[in-house]
C-alpha atoms as a PDB file:
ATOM      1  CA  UNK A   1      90.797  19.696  21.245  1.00  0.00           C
ATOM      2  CA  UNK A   2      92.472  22.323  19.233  1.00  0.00           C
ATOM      3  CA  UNK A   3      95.034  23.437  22.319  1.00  0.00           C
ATOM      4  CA  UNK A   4      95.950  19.881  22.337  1.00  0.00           C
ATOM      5  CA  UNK A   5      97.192  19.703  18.741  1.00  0.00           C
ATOM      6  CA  UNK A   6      97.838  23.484  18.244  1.00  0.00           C
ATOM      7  CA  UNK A   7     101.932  22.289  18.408  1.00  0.00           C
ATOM      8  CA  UNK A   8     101.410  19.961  15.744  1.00  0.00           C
ATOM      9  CA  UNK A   9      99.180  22.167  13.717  1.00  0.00           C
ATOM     10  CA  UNK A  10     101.778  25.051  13.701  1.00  0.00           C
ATOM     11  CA  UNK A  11     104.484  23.026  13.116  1.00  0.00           C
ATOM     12  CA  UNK A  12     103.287  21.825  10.042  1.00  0.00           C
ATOM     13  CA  UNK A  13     102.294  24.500   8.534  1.00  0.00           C
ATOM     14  CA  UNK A  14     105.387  26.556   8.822  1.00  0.00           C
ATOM     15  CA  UNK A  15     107.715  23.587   7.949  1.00  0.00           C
ATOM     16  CA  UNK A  16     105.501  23.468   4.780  1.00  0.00           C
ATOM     17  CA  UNK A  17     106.308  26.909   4.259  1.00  0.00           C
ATOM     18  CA  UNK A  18     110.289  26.423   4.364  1.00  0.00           C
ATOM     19  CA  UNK A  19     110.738  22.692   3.887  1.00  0.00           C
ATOM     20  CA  UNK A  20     107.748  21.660   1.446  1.00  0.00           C
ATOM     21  CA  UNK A  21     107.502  18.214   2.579  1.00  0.00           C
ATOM     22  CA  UNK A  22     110.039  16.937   4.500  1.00  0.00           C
ATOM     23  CA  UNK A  23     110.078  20.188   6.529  1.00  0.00           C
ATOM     24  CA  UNK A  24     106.226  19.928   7.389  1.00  0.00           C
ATOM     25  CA  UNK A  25     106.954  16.439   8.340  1.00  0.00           C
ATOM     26  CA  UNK A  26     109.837  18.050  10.632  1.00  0.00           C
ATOM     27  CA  UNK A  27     107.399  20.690  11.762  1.00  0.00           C
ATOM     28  CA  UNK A  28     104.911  17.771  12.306  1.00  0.00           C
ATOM     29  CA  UNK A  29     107.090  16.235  14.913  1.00  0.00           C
ATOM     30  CA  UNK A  30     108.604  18.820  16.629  1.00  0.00           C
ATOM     31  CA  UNK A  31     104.896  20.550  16.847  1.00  0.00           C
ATOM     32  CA  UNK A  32     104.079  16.868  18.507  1.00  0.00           C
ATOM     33  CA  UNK A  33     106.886  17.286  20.978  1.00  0.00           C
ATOM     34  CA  UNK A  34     105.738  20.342  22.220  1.00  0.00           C
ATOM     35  CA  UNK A  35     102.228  19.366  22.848  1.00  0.00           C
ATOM     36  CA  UNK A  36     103.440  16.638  24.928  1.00  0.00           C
ATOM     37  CA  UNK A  37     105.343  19.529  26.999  1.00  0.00           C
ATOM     38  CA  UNK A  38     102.894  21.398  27.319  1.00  0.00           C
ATOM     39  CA  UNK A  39     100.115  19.109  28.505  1.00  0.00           C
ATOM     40  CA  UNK A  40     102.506  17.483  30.778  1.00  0.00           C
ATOM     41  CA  UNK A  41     102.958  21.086  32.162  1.00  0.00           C
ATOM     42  CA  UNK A  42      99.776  21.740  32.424  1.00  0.00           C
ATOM     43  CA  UNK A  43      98.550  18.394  34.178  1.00  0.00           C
ATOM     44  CA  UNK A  44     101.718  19.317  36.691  1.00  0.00           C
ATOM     45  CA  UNK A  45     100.485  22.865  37.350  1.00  0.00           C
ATOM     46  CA  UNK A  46      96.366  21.339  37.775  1.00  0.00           C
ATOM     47  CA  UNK A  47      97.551  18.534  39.868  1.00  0.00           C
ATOM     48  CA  UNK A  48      98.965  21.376  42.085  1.00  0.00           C
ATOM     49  CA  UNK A  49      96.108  23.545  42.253  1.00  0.00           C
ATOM     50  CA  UNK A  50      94.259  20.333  43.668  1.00  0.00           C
ATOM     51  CA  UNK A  51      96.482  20.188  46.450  1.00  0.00           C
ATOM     52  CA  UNK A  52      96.389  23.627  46.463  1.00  0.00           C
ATOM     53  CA  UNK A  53      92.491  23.155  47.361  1.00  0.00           C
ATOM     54  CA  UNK A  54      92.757  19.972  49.427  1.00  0.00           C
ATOM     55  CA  UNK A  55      95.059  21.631  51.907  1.00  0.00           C
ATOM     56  CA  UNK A  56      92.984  24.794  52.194  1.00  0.00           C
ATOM     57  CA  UNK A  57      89.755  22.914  53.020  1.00  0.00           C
ATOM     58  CA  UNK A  58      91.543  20.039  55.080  1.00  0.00           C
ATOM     59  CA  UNK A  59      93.348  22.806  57.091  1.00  0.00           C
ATOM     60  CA  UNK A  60      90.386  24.940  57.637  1.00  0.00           C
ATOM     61  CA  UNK A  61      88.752  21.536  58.811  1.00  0.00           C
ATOM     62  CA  UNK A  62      91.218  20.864  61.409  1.00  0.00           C
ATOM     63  CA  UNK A  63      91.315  24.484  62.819  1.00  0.00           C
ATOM     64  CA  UNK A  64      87.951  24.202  63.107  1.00  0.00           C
ATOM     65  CA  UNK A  65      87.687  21.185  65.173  1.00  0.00           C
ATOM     66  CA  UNK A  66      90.542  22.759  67.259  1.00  0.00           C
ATOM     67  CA  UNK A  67      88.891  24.361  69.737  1.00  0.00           C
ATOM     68  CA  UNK A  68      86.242  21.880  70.433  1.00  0.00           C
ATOM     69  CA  UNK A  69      83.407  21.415  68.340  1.00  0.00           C
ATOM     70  CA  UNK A  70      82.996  23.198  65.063  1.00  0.00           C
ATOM     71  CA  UNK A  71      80.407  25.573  65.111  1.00  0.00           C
ATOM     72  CA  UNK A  72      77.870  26.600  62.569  1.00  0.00           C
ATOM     73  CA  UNK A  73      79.474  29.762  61.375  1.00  0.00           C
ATOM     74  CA  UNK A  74      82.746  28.329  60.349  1.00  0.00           C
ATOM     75  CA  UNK A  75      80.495  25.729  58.353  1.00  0.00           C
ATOM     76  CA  UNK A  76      78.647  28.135  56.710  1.00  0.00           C
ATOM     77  CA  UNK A  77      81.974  29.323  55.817  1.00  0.00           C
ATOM     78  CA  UNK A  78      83.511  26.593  54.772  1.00  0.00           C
ATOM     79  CA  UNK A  79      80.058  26.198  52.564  1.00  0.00           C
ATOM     80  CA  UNK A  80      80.218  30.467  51.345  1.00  0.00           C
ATOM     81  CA  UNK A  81      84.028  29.637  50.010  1.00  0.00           C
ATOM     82  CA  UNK A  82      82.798  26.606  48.498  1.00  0.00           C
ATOM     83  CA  UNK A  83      80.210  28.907  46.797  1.00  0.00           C
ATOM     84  CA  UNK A  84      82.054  31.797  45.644  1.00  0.00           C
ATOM     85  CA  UNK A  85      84.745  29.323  44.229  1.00  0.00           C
ATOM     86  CA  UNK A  86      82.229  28.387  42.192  1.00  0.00           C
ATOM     87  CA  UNK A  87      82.867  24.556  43.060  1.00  0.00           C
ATOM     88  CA  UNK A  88      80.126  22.366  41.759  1.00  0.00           C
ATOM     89  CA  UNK A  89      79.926  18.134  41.329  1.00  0.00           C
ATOM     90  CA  UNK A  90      82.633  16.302  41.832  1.00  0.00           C
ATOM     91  CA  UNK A  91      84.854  19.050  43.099  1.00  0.00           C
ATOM     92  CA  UNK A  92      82.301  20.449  45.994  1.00  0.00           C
ATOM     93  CA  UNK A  93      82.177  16.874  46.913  1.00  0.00           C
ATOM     94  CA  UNK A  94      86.164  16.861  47.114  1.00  0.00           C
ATOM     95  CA  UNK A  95      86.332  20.052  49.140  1.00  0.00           C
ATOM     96  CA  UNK A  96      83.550  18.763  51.691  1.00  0.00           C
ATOM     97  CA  UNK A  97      85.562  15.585  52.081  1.00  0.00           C
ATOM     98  CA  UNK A  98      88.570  17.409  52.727  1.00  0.00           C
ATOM     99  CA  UNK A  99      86.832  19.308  55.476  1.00  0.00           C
ATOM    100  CA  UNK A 100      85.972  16.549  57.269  1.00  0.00           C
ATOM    101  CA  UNK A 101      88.857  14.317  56.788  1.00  0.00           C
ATOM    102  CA  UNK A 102      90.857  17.720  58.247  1.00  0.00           C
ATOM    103  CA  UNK A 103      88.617  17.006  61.535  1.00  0.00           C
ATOM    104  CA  UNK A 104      89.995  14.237  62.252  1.00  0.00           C
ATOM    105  CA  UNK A 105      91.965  13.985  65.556  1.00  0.00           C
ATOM    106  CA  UNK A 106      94.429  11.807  63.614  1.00  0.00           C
ATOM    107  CA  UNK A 107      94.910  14.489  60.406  1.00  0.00           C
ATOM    108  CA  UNK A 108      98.472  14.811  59.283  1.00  0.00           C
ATOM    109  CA  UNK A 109      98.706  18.315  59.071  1.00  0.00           C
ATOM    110  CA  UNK A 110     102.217  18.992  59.124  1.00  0.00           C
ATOM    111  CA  UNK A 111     102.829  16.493  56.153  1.00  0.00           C
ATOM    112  CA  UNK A 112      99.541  17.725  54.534  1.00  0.00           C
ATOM    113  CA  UNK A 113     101.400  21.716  55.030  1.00  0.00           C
ATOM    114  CA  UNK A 114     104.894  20.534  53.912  1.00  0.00           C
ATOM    115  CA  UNK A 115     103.940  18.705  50.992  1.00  0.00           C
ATOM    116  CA  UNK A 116     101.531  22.117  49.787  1.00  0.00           C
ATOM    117  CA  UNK A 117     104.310  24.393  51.036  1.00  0.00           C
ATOM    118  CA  UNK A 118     106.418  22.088  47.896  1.00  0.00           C
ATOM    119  CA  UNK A 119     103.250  22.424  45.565  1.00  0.00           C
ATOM    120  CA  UNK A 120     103.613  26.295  45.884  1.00  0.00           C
ATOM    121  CA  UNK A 121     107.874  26.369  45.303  1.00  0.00           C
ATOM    122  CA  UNK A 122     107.687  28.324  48.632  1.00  0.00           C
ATOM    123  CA  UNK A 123     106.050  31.295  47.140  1.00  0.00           C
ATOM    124  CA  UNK A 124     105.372  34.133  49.995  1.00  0.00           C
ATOM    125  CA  UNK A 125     102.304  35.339  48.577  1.00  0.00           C
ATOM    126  CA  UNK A 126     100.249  32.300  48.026  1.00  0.00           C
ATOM    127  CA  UNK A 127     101.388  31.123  51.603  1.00  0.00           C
ATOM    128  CA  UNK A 128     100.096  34.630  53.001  1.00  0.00           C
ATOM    129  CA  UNK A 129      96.810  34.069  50.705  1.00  0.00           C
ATOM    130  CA  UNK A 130      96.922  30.609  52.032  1.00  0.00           C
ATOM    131  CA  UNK A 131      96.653  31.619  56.191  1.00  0.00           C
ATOM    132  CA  UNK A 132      94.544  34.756  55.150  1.00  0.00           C
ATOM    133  CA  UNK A 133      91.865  32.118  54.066  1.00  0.00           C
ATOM    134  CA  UNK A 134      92.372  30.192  57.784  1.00  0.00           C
ATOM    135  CA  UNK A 135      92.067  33.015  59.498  1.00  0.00           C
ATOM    136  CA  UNK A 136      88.244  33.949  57.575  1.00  0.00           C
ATOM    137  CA  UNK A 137      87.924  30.421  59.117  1.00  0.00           C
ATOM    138  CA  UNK A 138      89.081  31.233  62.720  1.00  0.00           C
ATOM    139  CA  UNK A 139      87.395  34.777  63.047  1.00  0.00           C
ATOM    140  CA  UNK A 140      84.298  33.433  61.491  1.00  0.00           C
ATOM    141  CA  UNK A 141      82.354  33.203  64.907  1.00  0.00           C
ATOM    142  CA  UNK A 142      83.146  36.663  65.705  1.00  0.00           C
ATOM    143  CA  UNK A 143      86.443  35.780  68.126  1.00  0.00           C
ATOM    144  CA  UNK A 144      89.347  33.945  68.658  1.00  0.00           C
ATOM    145  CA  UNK A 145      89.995  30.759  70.776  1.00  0.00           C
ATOM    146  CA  UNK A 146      93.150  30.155  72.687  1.00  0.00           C
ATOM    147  CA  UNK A 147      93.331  26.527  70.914  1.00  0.00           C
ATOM    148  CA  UNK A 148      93.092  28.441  67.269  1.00  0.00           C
ATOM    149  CA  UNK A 149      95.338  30.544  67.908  1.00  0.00           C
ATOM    150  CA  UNK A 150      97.704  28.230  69.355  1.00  0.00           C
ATOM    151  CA  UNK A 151      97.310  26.001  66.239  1.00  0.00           C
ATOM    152  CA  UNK A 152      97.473  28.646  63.595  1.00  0.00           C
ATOM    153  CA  UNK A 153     100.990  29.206  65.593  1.00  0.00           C
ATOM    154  CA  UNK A 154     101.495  25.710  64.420  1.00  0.00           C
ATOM    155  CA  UNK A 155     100.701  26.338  60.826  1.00  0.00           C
ATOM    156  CA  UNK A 156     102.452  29.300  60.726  1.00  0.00           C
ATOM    157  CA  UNK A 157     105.710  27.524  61.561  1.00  0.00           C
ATOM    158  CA  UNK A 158     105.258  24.697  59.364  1.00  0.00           C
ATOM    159  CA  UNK A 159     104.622  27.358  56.528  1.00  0.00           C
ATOM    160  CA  UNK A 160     107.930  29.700  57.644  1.00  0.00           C
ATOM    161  CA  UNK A 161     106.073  32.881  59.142  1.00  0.00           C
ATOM    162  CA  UNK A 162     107.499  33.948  62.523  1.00  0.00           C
ATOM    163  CA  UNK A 163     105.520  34.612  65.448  1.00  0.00           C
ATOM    164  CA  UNK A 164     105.901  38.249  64.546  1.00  0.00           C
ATOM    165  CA  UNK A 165     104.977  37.552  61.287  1.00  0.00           C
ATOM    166  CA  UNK A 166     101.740  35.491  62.268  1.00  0.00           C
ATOM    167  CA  UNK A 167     100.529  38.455  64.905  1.00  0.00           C
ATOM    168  CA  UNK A 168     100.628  41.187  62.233  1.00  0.00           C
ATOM    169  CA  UNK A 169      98.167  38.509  60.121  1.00  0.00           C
ATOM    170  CA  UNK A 170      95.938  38.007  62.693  1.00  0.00           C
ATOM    171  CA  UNK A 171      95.322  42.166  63.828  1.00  0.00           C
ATOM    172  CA  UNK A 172      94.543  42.523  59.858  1.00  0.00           C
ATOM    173  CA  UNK A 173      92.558  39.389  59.612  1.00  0.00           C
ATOM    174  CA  UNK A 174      90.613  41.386  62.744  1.00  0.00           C
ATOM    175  CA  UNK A 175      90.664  44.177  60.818  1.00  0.00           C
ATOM    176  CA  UNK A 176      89.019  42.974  58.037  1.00  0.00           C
ATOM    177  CA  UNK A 177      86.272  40.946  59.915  1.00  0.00           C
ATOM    178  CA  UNK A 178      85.079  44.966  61.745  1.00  0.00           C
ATOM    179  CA  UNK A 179      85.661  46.982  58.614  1.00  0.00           C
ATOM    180  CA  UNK A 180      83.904  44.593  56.058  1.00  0.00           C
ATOM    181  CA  UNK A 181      82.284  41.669  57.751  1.00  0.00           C
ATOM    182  CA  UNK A 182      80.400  43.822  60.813  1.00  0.00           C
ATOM    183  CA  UNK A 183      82.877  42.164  62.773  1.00  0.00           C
ATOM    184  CA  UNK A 184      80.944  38.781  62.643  1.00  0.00           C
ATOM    185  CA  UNK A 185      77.419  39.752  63.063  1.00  0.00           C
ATOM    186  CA  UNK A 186      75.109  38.621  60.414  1.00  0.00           C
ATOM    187  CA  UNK A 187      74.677  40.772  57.261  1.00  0.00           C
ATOM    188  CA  UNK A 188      78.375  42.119  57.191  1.00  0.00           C
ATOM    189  CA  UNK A 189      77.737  45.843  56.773  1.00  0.00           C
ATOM    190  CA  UNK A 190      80.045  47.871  58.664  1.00  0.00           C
ATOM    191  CA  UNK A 191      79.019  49.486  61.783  1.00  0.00           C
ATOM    192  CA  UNK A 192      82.045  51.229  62.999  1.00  0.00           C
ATOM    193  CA  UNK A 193      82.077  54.815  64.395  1.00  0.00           C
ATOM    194  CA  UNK A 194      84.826  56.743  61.582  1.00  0.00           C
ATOM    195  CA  UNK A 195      87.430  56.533  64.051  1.00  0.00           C
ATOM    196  CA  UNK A 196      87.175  52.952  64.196  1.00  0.00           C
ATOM    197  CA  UNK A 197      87.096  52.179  60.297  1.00  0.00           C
ATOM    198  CA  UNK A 198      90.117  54.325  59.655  1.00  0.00           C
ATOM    199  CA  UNK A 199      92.269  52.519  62.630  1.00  0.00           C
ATOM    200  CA  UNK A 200      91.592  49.451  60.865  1.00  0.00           C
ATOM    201  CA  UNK A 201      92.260  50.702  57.526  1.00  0.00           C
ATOM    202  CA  UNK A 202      95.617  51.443  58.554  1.00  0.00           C
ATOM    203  CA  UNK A 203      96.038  47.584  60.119  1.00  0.00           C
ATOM    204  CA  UNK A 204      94.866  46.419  56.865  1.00  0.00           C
ATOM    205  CA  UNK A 205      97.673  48.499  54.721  1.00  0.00           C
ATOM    206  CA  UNK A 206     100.073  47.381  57.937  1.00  0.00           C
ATOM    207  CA  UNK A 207     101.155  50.871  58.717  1.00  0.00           C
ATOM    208  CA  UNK A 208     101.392  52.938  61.351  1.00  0.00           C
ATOM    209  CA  UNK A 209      98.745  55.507  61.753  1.00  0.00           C
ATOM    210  CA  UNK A 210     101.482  58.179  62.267  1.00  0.00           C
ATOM    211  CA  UNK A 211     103.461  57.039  59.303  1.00  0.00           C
ATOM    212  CA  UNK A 212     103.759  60.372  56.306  1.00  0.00           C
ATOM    213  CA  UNK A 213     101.435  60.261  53.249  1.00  0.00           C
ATOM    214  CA  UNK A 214     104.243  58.777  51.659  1.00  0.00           C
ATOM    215  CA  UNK A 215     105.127  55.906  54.000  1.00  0.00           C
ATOM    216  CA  UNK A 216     101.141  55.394  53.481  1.00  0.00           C
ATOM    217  CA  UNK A 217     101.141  55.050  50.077  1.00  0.00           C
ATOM    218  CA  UNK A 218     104.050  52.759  49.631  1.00  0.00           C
ATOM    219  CA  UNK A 219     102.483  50.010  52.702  1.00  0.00           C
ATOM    220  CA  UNK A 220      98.781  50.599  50.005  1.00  0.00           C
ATOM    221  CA  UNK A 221     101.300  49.466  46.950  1.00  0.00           C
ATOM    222  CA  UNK A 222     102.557  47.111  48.494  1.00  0.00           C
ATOM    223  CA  UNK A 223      99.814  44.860  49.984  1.00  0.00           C
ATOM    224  CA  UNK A 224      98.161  45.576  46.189  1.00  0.00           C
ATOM    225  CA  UNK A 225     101.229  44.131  44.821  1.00  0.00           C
ATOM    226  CA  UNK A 226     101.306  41.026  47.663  1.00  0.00           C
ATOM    227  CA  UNK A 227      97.493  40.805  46.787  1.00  0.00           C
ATOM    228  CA  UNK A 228      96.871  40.950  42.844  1.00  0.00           C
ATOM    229  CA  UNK A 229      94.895  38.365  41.656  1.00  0.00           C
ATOM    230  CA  UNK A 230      96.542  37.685  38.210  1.00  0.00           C
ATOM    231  CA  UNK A 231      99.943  38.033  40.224  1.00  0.00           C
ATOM    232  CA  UNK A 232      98.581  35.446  42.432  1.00  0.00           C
ATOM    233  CA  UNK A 233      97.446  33.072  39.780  1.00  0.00           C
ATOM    234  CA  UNK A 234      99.997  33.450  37.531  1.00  0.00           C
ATOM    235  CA  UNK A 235     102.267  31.795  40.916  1.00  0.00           C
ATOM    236  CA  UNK A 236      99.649  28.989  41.288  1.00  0.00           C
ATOM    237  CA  UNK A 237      96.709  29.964  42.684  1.00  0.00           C
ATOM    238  CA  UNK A 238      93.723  27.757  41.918  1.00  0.00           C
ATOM    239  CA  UNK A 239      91.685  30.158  39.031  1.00  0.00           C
ATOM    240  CA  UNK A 240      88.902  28.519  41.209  1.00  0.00           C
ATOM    241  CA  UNK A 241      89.942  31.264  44.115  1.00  0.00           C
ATOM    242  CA  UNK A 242      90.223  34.143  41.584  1.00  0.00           C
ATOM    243  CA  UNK A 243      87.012  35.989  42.904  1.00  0.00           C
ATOM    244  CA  UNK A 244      88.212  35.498  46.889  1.00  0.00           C
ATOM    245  CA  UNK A 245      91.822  37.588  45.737  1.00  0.00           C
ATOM    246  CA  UNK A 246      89.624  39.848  43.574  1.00  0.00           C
ATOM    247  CA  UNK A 247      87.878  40.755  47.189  1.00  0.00           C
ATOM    248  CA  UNK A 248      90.835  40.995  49.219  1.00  0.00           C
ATOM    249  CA  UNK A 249      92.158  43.204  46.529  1.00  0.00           C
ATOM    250  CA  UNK A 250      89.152  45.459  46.622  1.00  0.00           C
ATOM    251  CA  UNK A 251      88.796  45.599  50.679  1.00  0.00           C
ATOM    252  CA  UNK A 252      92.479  46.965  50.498  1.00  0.00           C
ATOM    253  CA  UNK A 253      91.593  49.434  47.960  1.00  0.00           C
ATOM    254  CA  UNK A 254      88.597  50.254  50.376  1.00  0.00           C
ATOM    255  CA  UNK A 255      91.224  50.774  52.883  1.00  0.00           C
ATOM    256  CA  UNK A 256      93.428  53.013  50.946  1.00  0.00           C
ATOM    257  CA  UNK A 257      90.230  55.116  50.047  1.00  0.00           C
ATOM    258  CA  UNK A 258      89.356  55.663  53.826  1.00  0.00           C
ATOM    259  CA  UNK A 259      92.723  56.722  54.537  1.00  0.00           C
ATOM    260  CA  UNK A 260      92.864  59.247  51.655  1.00  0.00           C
ATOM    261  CA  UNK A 261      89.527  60.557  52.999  1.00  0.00           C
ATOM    262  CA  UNK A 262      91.028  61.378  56.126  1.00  0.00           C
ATOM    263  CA  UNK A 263      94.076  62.594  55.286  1.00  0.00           C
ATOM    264  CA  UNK A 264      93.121  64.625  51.955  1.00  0.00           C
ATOM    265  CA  UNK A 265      95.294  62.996  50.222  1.00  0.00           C
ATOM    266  CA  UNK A 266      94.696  63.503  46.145  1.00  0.00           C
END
């Protein structure tokens, strides 16, 4: 209640201060005026964070359905997402229903994609953050089918990454799923011999394992940067997905801490 009147409320007050009277009245309206800014700015920004959430779910729906059938692991995802987005009531009910509207053979996905690629003001990160989350969806069984992949081709384009662009997305998505996820098997604790982890640590900084210490660090900074949660929500990502940047965050950091390791880097 008080952020809604918190215009008015400070307006007042300080055209009390310099106007007695007639300047509180003053402050009174112009205090008014920007309340109805702001609120109109914030409705805008949570009206986009619902499309925002629509289009993840919808999307990760259709890939799903993609190659066939959709299987019980990418369900359970879907349903772990829903979970550790916190997404309760109302809005669990929204995200399910965009799920399985997005299985329908008839889904528009390229308007669905253009009009979130809009939402987002054709911000790089939250696209990336965007096919990072449909590519949990694709790996989620462990592997990759020709008709995902040829589909998250599809969203790629509509979203303007390259072919070139989409490959180095999917080795760290794989990456990821072997370092941190026990590349699909149940439980998720890594099983990789040492040489294994720190080949994908490098995938997951996007560097070349023969690049110098400093050519390391600057591919670590960078994906951090690309990756920081309050970056990322401060460009419109739903708050509702703060934990899932917080753990991409983190699994880079992981990365970056394997690589040290191994190269004694202080």
């Amino acid at each position: 209640m008080l952020a809604r009147i918190k215009g008015k409320l400070i307006g007042f007050l300080f055209g009390l201060l310099i106007g007695n009277v007639p300047g509180a009245l003053l402050g009174l309206w112009l205090g008014h005026l920007l309340d109805k800014k702001l609120a109109h700015a914030w409705q805008f920004n949570r009206g986009a964070q619902q499309e925002f959430l629509y289009a993840t779910f919808a999307t990760m729906g259709h890939l799903a359905k993609s190659s066939g059938r959709v299987s019980s692991e990418e369900i359970r995802l879907a349903e772990h997402l829903m979970t550790q987005m916190r997404l309760q009531g109302e809005q669990r009910s929204q995200a399910q229903q965009a799920f399985r509207e997005g299985k329908d053979s008839d889904f528009p996905l390229a308007q669905t994609l253009r009009r979130f690629r809009a939402q987002v003001r054709d911000s790089r990160n939250l696209l990336r953050f965007f096919m990072e989350v449909q590519l949990q969806l694709a790996f989620a069984d462990g592997e990759l089918h020709p008709a995902e992949r040829r589909l998250l081709h599809a969203i790629a384009a509509e979203l303007g990454f390259s072919g070139h662009e989409l490959e180095q997305l999917l080795a760290y998505a794989e990456a990821q799923l072997h370092m941190f996820r026990g590349g699909g098997q149940a439980g998720g604790a890594p099983r990789q011999p040492p040489a294994d982890r720190l080949r994908d640590a490098y995938r997951i900084l996007e560097v070349a394992a023969e690049a110098d210490d400093a050519t390391v660090k600057r591919a670590y900074r960078r994906q951090m940067s690309k990756h920081h949660p309050d970056k990322l929500v401060a460009q419109g990502l739903p708050q509702e997905m703060m934990d899932m940047a917080k753990e991409k965050a983190q699994e880079i950091q992981q990365a970056w801490e394997t690589i040290k390791a191994a190269r004694n880097i202080r």
